[in-house]
PDB file of N, CA and C in Angstrom:
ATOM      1  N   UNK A   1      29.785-116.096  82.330  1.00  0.00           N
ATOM      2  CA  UNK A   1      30.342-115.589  83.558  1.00  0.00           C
ATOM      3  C   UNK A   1      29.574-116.115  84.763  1.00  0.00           C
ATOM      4  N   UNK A   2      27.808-116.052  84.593  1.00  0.00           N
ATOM      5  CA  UNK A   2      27.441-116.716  85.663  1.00  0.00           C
ATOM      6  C   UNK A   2      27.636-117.926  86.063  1.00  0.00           C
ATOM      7  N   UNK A   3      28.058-118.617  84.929  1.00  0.00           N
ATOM      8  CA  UNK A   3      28.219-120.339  85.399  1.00  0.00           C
ATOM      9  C   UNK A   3      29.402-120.511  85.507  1.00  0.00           C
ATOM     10  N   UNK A   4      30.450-119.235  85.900  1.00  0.00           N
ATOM     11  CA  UNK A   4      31.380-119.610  86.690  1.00  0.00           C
ATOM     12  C   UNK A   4      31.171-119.268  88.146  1.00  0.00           C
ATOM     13  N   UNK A   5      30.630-118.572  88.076  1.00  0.00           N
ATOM     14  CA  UNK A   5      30.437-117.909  90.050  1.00  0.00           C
ATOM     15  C   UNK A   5      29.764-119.178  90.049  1.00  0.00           C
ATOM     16  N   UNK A   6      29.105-119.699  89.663  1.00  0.00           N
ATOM     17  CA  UNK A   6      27.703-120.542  90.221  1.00  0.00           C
ATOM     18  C   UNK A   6      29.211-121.760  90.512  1.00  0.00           C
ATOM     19  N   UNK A   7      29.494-122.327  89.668  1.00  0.00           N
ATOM     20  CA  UNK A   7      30.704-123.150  89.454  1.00  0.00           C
ATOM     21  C   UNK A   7      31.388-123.324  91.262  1.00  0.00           C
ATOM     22  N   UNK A   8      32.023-121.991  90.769  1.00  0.00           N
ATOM     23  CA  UNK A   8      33.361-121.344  92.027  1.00  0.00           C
ATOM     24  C   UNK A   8      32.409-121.254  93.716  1.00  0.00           C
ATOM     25  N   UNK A   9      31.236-121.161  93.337  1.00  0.00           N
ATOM     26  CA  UNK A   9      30.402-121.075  94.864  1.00  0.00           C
ATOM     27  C   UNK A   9      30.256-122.703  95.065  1.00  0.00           C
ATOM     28  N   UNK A  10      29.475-123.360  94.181  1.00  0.00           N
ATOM     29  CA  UNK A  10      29.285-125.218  94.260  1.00  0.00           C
ATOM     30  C   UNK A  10      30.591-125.568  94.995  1.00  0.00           C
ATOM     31  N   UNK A  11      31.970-125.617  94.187  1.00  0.00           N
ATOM     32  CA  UNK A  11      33.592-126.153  95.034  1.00  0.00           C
ATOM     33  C   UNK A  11      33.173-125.729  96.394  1.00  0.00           C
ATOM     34  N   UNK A  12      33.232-124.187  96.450  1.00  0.00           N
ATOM     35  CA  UNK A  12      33.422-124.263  97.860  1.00  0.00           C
ATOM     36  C   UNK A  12      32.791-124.472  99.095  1.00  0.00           C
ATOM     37  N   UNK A  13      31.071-124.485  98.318  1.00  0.00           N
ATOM     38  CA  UNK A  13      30.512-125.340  99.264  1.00  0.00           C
ATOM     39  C   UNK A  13      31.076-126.752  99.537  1.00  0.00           C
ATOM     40  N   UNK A  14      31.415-127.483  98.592  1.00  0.00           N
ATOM     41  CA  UNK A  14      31.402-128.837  98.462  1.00  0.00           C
ATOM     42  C   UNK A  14      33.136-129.198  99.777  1.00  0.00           C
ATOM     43  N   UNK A  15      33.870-128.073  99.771  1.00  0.00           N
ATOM     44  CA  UNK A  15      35.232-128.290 100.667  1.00  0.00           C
ATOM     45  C   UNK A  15      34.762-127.470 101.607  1.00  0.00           C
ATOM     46  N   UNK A  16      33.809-126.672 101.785  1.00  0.00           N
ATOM     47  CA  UNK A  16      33.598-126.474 103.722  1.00  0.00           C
ATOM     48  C   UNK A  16      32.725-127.723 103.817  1.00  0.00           C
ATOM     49  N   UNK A  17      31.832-128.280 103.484  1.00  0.00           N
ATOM     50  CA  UNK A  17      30.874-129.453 103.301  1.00  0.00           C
ATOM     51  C   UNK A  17      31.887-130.883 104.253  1.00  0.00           C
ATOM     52  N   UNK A  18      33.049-130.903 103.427  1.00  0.00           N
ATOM     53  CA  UNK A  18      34.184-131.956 103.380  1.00  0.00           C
ATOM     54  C   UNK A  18      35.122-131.755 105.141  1.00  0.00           C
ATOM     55  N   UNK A  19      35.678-130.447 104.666  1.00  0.00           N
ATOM     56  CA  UNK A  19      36.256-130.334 105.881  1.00  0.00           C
ATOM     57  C   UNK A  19      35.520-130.245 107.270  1.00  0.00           C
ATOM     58  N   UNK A  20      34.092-130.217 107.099  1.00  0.00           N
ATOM     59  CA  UNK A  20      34.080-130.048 108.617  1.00  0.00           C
ATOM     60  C   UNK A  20      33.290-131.286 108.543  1.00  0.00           C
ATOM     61  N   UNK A  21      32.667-131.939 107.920  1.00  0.00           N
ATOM     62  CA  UNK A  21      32.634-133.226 108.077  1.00  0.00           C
ATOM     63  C   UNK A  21      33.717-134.537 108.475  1.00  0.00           C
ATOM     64  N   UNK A  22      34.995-134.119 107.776  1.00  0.00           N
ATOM     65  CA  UNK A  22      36.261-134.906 108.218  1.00  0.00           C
ATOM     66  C   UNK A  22      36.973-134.370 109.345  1.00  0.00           C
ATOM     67  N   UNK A  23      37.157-133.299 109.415  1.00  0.00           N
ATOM     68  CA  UNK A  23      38.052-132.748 110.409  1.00  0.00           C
ATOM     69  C   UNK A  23      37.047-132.425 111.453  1.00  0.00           C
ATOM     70  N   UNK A  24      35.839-131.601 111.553  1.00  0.00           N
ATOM     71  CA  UNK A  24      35.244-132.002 113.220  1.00  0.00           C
ATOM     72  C   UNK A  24      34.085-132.987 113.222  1.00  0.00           C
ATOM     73  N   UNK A  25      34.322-133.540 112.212  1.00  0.00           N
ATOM     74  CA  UNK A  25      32.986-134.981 112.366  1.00  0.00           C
ATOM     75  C   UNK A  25      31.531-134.465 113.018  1.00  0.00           C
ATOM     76  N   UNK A  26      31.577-133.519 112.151  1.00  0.00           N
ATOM     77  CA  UNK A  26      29.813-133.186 112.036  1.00  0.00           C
ATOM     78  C   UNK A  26      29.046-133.634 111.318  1.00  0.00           C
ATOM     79  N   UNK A  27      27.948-134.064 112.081  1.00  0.00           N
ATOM     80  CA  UNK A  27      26.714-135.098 110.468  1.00  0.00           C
ATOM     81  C   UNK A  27      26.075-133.880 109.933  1.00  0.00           C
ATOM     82  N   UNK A  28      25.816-134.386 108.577  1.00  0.00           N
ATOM     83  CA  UNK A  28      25.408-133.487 107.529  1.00  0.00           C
ATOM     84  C   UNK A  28      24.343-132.825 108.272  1.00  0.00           C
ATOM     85  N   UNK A  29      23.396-133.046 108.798  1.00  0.00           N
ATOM     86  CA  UNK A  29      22.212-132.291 109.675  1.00  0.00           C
ATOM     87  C   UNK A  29      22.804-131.113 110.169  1.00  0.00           C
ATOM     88  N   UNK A  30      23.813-131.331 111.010  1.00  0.00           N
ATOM     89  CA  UNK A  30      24.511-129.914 111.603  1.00  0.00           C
ATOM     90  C   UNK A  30      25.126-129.506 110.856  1.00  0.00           C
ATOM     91  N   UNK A  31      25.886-129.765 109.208  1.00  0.00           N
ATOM     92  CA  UNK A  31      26.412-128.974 108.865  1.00  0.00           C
ATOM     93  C   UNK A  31      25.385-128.141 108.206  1.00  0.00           C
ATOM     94  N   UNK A  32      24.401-128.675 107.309  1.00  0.00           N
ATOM     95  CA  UNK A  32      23.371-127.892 106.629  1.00  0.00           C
ATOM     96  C   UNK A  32      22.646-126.625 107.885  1.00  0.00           C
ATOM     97  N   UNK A  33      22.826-126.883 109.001  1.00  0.00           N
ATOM     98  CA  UNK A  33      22.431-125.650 109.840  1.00  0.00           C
ATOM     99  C   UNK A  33      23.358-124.800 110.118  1.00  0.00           C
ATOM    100  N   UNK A  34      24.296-125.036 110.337  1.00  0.00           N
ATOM    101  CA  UNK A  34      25.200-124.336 110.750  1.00  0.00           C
ATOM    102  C   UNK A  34      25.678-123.123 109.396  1.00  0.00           C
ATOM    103  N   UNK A  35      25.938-123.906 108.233  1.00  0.00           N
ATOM    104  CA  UNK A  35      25.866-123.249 107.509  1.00  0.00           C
ATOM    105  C   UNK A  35      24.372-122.803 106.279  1.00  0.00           C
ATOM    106  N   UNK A  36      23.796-122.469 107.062  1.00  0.00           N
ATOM    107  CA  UNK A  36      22.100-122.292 106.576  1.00  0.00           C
ATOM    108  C   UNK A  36      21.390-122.911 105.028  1.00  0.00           C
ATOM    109  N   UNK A  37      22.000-124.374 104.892  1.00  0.00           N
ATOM    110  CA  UNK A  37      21.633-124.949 103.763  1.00  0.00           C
ATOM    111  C   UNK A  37      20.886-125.811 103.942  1.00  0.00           C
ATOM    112  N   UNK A  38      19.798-126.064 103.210  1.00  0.00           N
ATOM    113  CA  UNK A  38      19.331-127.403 102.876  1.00  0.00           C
ATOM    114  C   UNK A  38      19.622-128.625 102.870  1.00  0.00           C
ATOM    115  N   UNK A  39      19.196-129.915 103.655  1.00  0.00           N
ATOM    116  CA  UNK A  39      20.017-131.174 103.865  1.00  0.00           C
ATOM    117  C   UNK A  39      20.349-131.708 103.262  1.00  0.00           C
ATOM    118  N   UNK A  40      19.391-132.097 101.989  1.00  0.00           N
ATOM    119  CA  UNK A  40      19.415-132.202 100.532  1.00  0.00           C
ATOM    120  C   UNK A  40      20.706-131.303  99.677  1.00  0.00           C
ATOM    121  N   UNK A  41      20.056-130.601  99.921  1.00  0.00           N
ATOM    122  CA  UNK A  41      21.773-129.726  99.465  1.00  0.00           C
ATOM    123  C   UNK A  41      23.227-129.716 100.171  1.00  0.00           C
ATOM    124  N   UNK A  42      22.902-130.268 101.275  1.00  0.00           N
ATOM    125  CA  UNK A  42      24.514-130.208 101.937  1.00  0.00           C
ATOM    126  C   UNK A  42      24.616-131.787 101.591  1.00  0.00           C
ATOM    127  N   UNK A  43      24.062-132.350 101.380  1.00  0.00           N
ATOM    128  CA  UNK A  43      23.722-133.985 101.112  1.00  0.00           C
ATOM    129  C   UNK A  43      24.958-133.919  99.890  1.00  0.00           C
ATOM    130  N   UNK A  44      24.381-133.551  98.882  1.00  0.00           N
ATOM    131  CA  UNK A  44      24.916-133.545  97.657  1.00  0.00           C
ATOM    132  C   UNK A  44      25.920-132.668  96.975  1.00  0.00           C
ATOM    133  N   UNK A  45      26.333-131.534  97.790  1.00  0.00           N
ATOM    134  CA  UNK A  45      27.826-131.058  97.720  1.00  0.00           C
ATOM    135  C   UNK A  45      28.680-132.116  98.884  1.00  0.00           C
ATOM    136  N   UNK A  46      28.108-132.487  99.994  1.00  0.00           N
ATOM    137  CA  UNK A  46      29.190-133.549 100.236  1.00  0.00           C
ATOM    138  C   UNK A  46      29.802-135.025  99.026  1.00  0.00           C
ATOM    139  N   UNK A  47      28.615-135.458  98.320  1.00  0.00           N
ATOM    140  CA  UNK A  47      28.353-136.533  97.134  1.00  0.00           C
ATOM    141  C   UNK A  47      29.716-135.939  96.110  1.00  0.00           C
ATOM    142  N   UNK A  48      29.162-134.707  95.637  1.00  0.00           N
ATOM    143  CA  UNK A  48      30.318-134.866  94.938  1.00  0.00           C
ATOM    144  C   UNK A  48      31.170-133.493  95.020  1.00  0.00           C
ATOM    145  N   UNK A  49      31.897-133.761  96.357  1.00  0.00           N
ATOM    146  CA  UNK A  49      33.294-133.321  96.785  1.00  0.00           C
ATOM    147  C   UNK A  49      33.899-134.531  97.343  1.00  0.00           C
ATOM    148  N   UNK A  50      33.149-135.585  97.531  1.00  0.00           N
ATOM    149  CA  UNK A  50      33.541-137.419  97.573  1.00  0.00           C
ATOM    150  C   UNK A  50      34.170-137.735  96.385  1.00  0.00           C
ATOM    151  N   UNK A  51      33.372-137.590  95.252  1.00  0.00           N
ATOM    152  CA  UNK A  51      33.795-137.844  94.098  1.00  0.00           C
ATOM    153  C   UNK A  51      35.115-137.270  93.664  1.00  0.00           C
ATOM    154  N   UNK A  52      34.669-136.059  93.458  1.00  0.00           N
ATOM    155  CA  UNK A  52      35.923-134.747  93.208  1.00  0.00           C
ATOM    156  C   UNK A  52      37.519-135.066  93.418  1.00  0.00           C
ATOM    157  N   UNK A  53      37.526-135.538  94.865  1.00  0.00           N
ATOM    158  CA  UNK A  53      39.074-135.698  96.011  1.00  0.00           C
ATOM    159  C   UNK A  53      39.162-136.939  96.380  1.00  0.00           C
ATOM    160  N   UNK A  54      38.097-137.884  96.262  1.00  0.00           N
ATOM    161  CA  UNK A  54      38.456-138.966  96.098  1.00  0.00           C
ATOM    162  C   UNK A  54      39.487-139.996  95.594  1.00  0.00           C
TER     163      UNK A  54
END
């Protein structure tokens, strides 16, 4: 069960990650603040939500 929440939280980081990178063209720096993550970590839910919808 946990490695589905964990799962279902990763996606949706990875499509707010996506959309506001494509749609208001924010660099990963501001998105990892804005939404209080790690750069490294917003780094790599953008990586693979590239992959994902690609």
């Amino acid at each position: 069960m946990a490695i589905k929440i964990n799962a279902d939280i990763a996606t949706l980081r990875e499509h707010q990650v996506l959309l506001m990178h494509t749609c208001r063209h924010m660099p990963v720096r501001e998105i990892a603040t804005e939404l209080g993550m790690d750069i490294k970590t917003t780094y790599d839910a953008w990586k693979r939500g590239m992959r994902k919808y690609a």
